[in-house]
C-alpha atoms as a PDB file:
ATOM      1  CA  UNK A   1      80.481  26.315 -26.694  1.00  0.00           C
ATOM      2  CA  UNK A   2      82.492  26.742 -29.708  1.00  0.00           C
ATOM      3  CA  UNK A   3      82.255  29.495 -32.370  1.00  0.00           C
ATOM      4  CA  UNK A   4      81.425  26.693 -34.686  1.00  0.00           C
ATOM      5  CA  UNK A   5      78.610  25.661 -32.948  1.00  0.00           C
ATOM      6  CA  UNK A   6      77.130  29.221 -32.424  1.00  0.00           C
ATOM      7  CA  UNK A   7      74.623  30.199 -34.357  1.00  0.00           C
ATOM      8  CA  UNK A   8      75.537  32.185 -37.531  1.00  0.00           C
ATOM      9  CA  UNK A   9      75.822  35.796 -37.276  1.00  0.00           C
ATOM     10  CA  UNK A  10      72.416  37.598 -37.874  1.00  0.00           C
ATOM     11  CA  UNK A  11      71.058  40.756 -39.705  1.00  0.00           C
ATOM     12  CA  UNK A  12      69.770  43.778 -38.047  1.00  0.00           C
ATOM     13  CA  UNK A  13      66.385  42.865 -36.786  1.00  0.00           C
ATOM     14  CA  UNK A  14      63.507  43.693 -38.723  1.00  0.00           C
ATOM     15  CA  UNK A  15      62.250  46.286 -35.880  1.00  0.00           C
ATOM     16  CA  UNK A  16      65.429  47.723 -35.467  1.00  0.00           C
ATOM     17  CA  UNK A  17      65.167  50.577 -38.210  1.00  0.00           C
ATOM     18  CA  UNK A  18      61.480  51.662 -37.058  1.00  0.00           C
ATOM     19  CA  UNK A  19      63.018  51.699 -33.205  1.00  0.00           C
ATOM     20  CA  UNK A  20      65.828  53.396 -33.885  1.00  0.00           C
ATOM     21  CA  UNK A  21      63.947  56.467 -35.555  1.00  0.00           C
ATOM     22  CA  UNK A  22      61.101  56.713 -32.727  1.00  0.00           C
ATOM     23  CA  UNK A  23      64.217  56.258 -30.377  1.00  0.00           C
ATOM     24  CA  UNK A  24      66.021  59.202 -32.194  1.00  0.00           C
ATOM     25  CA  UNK A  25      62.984  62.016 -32.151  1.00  0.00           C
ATOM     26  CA  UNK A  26      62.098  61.191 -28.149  1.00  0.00           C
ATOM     27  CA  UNK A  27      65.839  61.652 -27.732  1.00  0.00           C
ATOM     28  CA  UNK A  28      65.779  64.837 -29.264  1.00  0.00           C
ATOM     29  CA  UNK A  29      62.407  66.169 -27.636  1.00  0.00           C
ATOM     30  CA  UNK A  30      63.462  65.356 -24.728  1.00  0.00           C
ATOM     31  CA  UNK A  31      66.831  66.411 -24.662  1.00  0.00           C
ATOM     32  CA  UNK A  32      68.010  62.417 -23.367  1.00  0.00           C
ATOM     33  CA  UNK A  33      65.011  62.371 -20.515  1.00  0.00           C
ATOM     34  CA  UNK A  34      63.394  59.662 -22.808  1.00  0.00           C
ATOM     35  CA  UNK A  35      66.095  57.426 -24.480  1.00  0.00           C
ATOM     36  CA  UNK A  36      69.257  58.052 -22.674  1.00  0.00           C
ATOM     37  CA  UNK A  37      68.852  54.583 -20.718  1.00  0.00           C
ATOM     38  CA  UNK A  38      68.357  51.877 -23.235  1.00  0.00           C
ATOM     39  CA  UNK A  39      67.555  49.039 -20.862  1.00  0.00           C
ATOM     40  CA  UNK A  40      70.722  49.163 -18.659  1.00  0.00           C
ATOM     41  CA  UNK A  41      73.220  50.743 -20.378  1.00  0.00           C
ATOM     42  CA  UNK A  42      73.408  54.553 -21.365  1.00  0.00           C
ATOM     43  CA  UNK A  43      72.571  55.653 -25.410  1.00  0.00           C
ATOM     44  CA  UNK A  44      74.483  59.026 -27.403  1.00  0.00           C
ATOM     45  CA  UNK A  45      73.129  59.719 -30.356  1.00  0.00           C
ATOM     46  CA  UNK A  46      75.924  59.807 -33.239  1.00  0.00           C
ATOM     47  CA  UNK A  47      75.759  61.833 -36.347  1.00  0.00           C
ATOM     48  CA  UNK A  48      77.721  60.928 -38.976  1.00  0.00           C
ATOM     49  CA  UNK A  49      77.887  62.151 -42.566  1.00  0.00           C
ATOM     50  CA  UNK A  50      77.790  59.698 -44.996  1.00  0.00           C
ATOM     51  CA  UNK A  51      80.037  58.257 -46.951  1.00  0.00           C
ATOM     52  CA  UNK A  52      78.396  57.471 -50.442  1.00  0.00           C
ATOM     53  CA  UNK A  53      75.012  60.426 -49.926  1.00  0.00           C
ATOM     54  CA  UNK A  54      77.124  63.128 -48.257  1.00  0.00           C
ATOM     55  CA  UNK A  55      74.196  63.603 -45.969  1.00  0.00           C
ATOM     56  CA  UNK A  56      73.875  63.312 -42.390  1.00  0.00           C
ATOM     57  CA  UNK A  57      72.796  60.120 -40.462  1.00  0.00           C
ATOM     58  CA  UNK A  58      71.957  59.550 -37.347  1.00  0.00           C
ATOM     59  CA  UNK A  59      72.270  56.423 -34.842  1.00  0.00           C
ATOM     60  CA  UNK A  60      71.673  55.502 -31.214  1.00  0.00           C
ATOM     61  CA  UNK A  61      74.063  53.927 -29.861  1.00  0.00           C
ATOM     62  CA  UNK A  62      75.063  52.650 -26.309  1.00  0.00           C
ATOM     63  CA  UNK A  63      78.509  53.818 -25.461  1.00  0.00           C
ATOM     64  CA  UNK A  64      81.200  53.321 -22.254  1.00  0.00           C
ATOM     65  CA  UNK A  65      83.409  55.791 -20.799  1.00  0.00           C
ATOM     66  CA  UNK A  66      86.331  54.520 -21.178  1.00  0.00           C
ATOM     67  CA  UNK A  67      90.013  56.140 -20.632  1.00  0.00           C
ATOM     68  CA  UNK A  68      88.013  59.625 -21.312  1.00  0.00           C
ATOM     69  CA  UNK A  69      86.721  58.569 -24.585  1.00  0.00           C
ATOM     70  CA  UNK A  70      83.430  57.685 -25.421  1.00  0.00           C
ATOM     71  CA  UNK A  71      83.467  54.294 -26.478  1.00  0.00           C
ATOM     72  CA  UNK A  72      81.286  52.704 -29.094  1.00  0.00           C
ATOM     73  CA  UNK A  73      81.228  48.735 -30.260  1.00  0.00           C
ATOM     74  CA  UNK A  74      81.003  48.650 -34.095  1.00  0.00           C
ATOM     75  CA  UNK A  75      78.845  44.630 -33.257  1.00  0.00           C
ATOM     76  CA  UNK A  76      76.170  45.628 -36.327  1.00  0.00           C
ATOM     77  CA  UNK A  77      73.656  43.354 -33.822  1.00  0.00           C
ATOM     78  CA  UNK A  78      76.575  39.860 -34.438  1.00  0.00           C
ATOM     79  CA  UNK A  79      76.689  40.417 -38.033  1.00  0.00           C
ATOM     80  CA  UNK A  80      79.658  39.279 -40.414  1.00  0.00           C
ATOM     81  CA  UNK A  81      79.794  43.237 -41.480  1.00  0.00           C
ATOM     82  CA  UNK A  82      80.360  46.309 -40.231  1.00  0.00           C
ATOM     83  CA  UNK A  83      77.333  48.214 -39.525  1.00  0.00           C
ATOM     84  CA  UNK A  84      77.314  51.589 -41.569  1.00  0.00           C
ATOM     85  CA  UNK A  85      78.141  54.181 -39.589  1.00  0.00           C
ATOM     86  CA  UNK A  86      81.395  52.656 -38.497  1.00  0.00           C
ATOM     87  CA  UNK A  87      82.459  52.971 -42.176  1.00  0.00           C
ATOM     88  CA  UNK A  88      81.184  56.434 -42.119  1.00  0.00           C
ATOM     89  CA  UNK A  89      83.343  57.261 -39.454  1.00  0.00           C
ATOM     90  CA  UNK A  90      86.154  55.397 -41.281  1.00  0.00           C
ATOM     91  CA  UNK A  91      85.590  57.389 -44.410  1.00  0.00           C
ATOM     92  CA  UNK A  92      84.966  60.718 -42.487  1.00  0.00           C
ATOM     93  CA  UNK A  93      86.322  60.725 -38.376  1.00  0.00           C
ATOM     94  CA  UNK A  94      84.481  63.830 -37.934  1.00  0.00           C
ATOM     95  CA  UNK A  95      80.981  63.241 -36.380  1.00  0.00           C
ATOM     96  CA  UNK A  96      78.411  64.857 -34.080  1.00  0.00           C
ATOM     97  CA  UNK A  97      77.087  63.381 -30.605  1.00  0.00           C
ATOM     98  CA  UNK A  98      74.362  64.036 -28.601  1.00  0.00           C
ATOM     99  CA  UNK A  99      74.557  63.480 -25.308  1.00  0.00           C
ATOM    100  CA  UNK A 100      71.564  63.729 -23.054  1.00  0.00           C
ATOM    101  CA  UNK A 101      70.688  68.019 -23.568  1.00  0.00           C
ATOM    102  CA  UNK A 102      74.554  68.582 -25.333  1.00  0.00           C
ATOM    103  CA  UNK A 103      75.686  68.628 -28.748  1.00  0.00           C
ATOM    104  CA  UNK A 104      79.361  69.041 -29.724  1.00  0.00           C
ATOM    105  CA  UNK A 105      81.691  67.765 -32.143  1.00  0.00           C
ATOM    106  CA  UNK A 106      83.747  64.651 -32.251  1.00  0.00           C
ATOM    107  CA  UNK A 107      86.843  62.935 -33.715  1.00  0.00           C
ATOM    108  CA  UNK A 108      86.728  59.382 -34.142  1.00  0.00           C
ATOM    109  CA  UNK A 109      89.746  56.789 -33.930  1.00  0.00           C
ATOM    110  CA  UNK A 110      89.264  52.998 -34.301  1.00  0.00           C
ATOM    111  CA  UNK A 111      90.820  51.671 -30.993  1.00  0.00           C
ATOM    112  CA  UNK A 112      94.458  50.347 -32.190  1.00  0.00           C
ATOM    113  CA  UNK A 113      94.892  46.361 -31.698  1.00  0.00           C
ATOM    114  CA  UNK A 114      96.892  47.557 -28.071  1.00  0.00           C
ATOM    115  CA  UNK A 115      94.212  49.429 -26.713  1.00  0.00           C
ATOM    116  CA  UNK A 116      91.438  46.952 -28.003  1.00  0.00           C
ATOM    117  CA  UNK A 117      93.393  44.311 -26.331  1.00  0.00           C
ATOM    118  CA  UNK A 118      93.388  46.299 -23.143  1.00  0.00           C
ATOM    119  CA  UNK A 119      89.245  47.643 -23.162  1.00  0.00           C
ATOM    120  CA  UNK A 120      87.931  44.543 -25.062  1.00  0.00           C
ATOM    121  CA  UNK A 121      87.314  43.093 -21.106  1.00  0.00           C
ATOM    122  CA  UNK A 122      85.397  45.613 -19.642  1.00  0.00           C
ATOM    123  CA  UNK A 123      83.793  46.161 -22.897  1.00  0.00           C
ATOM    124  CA  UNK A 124      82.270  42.335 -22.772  1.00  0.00           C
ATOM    125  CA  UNK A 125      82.220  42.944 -18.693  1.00  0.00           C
ATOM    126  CA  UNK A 126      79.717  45.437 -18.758  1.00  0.00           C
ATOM    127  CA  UNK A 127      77.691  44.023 -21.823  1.00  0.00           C
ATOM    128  CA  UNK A 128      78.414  40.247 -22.043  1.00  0.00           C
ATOM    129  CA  UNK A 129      76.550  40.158 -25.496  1.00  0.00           C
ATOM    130  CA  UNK A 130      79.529  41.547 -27.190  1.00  0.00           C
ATOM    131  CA  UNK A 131      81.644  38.885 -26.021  1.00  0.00           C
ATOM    132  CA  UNK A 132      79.049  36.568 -27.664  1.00  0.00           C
ATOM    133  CA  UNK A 133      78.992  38.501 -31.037  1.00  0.00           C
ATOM    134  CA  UNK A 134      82.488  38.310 -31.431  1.00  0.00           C
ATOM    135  CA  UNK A 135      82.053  34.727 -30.468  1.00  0.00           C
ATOM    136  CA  UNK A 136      80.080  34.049 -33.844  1.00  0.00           C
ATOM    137  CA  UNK A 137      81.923  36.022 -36.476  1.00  0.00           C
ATOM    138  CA  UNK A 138      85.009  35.966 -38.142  1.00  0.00           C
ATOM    139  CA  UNK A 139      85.650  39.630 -38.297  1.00  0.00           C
ATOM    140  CA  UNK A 140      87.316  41.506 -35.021  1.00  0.00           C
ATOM    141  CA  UNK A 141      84.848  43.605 -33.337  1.00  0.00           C
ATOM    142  CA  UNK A 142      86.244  47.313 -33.504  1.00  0.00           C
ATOM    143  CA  UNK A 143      86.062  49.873 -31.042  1.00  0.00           C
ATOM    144  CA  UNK A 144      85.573  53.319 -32.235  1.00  0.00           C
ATOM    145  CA  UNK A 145      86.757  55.889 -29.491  1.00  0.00           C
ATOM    146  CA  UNK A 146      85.255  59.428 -29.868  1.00  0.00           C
ATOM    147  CA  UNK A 147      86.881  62.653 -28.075  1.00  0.00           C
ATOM    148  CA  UNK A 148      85.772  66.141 -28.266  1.00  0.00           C
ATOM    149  CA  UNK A 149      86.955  67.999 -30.932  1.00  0.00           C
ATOM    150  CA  UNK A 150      88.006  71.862 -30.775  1.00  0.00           C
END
Protein backbone atom coordinates (compact mmCIF):
# COMPACT_ATOMS: atom_id res chain seq x y z
CA UNK A 1 0.00 0.00 0.00
CA UNK A 2 1.09 3.40 -0.77
CA UNK A 3 1.54 6.36 1.63
CA UNK A 4 -1.12 7.97 -0.43
CA UNK A 5 -3.52 5.54 0.19
CA UNK A 6 -2.87 5.30 4.02
CA UNK A 7 -4.99 6.80 6.08
CA UNK A 8 -4.09 10.38 7.21
CA UNK A 9 -2.02 10.78 10.17
CA UNK A 10 -4.14 10.94 13.44
CA UNK A 11 -4.21 12.93 16.78
CA UNK A 12 -3.37 11.56 20.09
CA UNK A 13 -6.30 9.49 21.09
CA UNK A 14 -8.80 10.89 23.21
CA UNK A 15 -7.84 8.31 26.18
CA UNK A 16 -4.38 8.80 25.79
CA UNK A 17 -3.93 11.86 28.28
CA UNK A 18 -6.16 10.16 31.14
CA UNK A 19 -3.86 6.77 30.51
CA UNK A 20 -0.87 8.28 30.50
CA UNK A 21 -1.37 10.00 34.05
CA UNK A 22 -2.88 6.72 35.81
CA UNK A 23 0.11 5.03 33.90
CA UNK A 24 2.57 7.64 35.44
CA UNK A 25 1.43 7.42 39.41
CA UNK A 26 1.34 3.24 39.29
CA UNK A 27 4.79 3.69 37.78
CA UNK A 28 5.89 5.67 40.50
CA UNK A 29 4.16 3.62 43.42
CA UNK A 30 5.40 0.90 42.28
CA UNK A 31 8.74 1.71 41.46
CA UNK A 32 8.11 0.06 37.47
CA UNK A 33 6.34 -3.32 39.07
CA UNK A 34 3.07 -1.89 37.50
CA UNK A 35 3.79 -0.08 34.14
CA UNK A 36 7.20 -1.06 33.11
CA UNK A 37 5.68 -3.59 30.41
CA UNK A 38 3.29 -1.71 28.26
CA UNK A 39 1.86 -4.63 26.32
CA UNK A 40 5.13 -6.07 24.87
CA UNK A 41 7.53 -3.63 24.89
CA UNK A 42 9.29 -2.02 28.03
CA UNK A 43 8.07 1.88 29.26
CA UNK A 44 10.79 4.75 31.11
CA UNK A 45 9.22 7.43 32.30
CA UNK A 46 10.84 10.81 30.84
CA UNK A 47 10.87 14.10 32.56
CA UNK A 48 11.38 16.89 30.69
CA UNK A 49 11.17 20.59 31.53
CA UNK A 50 9.26 22.52 29.39
CA UNK A 51 9.91 24.63 26.94
CA UNK A 52 7.25 27.53 26.99
CA UNK A 53 6.01 26.81 31.28
CA UNK A 54 9.52 26.08 32.57
CA UNK A 55 7.92 23.34 34.56
CA UNK A 56 8.44 19.77 34.59
CA UNK A 57 6.49 17.17 32.47
CA UNK A 58 6.33 13.90 32.52
CA UNK A 59 5.72 11.04 29.76
CA UNK A 60 5.73 7.27 29.40
CA UNK A 61 7.30 6.20 26.87
CA UNK A 62 8.44 2.78 25.38
CA UNK A 63 12.10 2.87 24.64
CA UNK A 64 14.94 0.26 22.94
CA UNK A 65 18.37 -0.29 23.97
CA UNK A 66 20.08 0.48 21.37
CA UNK A 67 24.08 0.99 20.89
CA UNK A 68 23.94 1.79 24.88
CA UNK A 69 21.49 4.51 24.53
CA UNK A 70 18.10 4.48 25.43
CA UNK A 71 16.20 4.96 22.47
CA UNK A 72 12.92 6.77 22.14
CA UNK A 73 10.63 7.24 18.72
CA UNK A 74 9.40 10.88 18.64
CA UNK A 75 5.86 8.96 16.33
CA UNK A 76 3.31 11.53 18.45
CA UNK A 77 0.77 8.22 17.88
CA UNK A 78 1.33 8.86 13.36
CA UNK A 79 0.75 12.44 13.66
CA UNK A 80 2.05 15.17 11.08
CA UNK A 81 3.81 16.87 14.37
CA UNK A 82 6.11 16.28 16.75
CA UNK A 83 4.71 15.28 19.96
CA UNK A 84 5.80 17.79 22.80
CA UNK A 85 8.27 16.48 24.66
CA UNK A 86 10.52 15.85 21.72
CA UNK A 87 10.60 19.68 21.32
CA UNK A 88 11.24 19.92 24.95
CA UNK A 89 14.14 17.93 24.64
CA UNK A 90 15.09 19.98 21.54
CA UNK A 91 14.78 23.20 23.43
CA UNK A 92 16.39 21.76 26.67
CA UNK A 93 18.60 18.07 26.12
CA UNK A 94 18.69 17.77 29.74
CA UNK A 95 15.90 15.45 31.08
CA UNK A 96 15.15 12.95 33.87
CA UNK A 97 14.24 9.09 33.40
CA UNK A 98 12.82 6.69 35.42
CA UNK A 99 13.57 3.47 34.96
CA UNK A 100 11.79 0.71 36.78
CA UNK A 101 13.02 1.72 40.90
CA UNK A 102 16.05 4.32 39.33
CA UNK A 103 16.12 7.86 38.68
CA UNK A 104 19.13 9.63 37.11
CA UNK A 105 19.81 12.24 34.74
CA UNK A 106 19.97 12.27 31.01
CA UNK A 107 21.33 14.05 27.90
CA UNK A 108 19.39 13.86 24.90
CA UNK A 109 20.69 13.86 21.13
CA UNK A 110 18.34 13.50 18.12
CA UNK A 111 19.86 10.42 16.29
CA UNK A 112 21.93 12.12 13.25
CA UNK A 113 20.47 11.09 9.63
CA UNK A 114 23.67 8.20 9.75
CA UNK A 115 22.71 6.63 12.77
CA UNK A 116 18.85 6.90 12.03
CA UNK A 117 19.63 5.26 8.82
CA UNK A 118 21.43 2.51 10.63
CA UNK A 119 18.63 1.88 13.91
CA UNK A 120 15.53 2.94 11.86
CA UNK A 121 15.34 -1.24 11.07
CA UNK A 122 15.36 -2.64 14.26
CA UNK A 123 13.44 0.25 15.45
CA UNK A 124 10.34 -0.81 12.95
CA UNK A 125 11.66 -4.65 13.64
CA UNK A 126 10.78 -4.71 17.06
CA UNK A 127 7.60 -2.40 16.78
CA UNK A 128 6.30 -2.65 13.16
CA UNK A 129 3.80 0.27 13.93
CA UNK A 130 6.51 2.76 13.53
CA UNK A 131 7.28 1.64 10.20
CA UNK A 132 3.56 2.30 9.50
CA UNK A 133 3.57 5.86 11.07
CA UNK A 134 6.28 6.94 9.10
CA UNK A 135 4.43 5.33 6.28
CA UNK A 136 1.57 8.07 6.60
CA UNK A 137 3.38 11.31 7.26
CA UNK A 138 5.48 13.55 5.57
CA UNK A 139 7.76 14.43 8.38
CA UNK A 140 10.92 11.92 9.24
CA UNK A 141 10.33 10.13 12.36
CA UNK A 142 13.26 11.18 14.82
CA UNK A 143 15.00 9.18 17.19
CA UNK A 144 15.97 10.79 20.36
CA UNK A 145 18.93 8.81 22.05
CA UNK A 146 19.31 9.44 25.84
CA UNK A 147 22.70 8.57 27.83
CA UNK A 148 23.43 9.09 31.38
CA UNK A 149 24.62 12.21 32.28
CA UNK A 150 27.43 12.90 35.06
Amino acid sequence: MTASRLAPARRRPAWAKPFSAAHIALYRATGGVIGYWLGTQRALLLTTTGRKSGQPRTQPLTYFALEGALALVASNWGSGAPPDWYLNLVARPSARVQLRREVFPVAAAIATADERARLWPEVVARLPIYGYYQARIPREIPIVLLRRDG
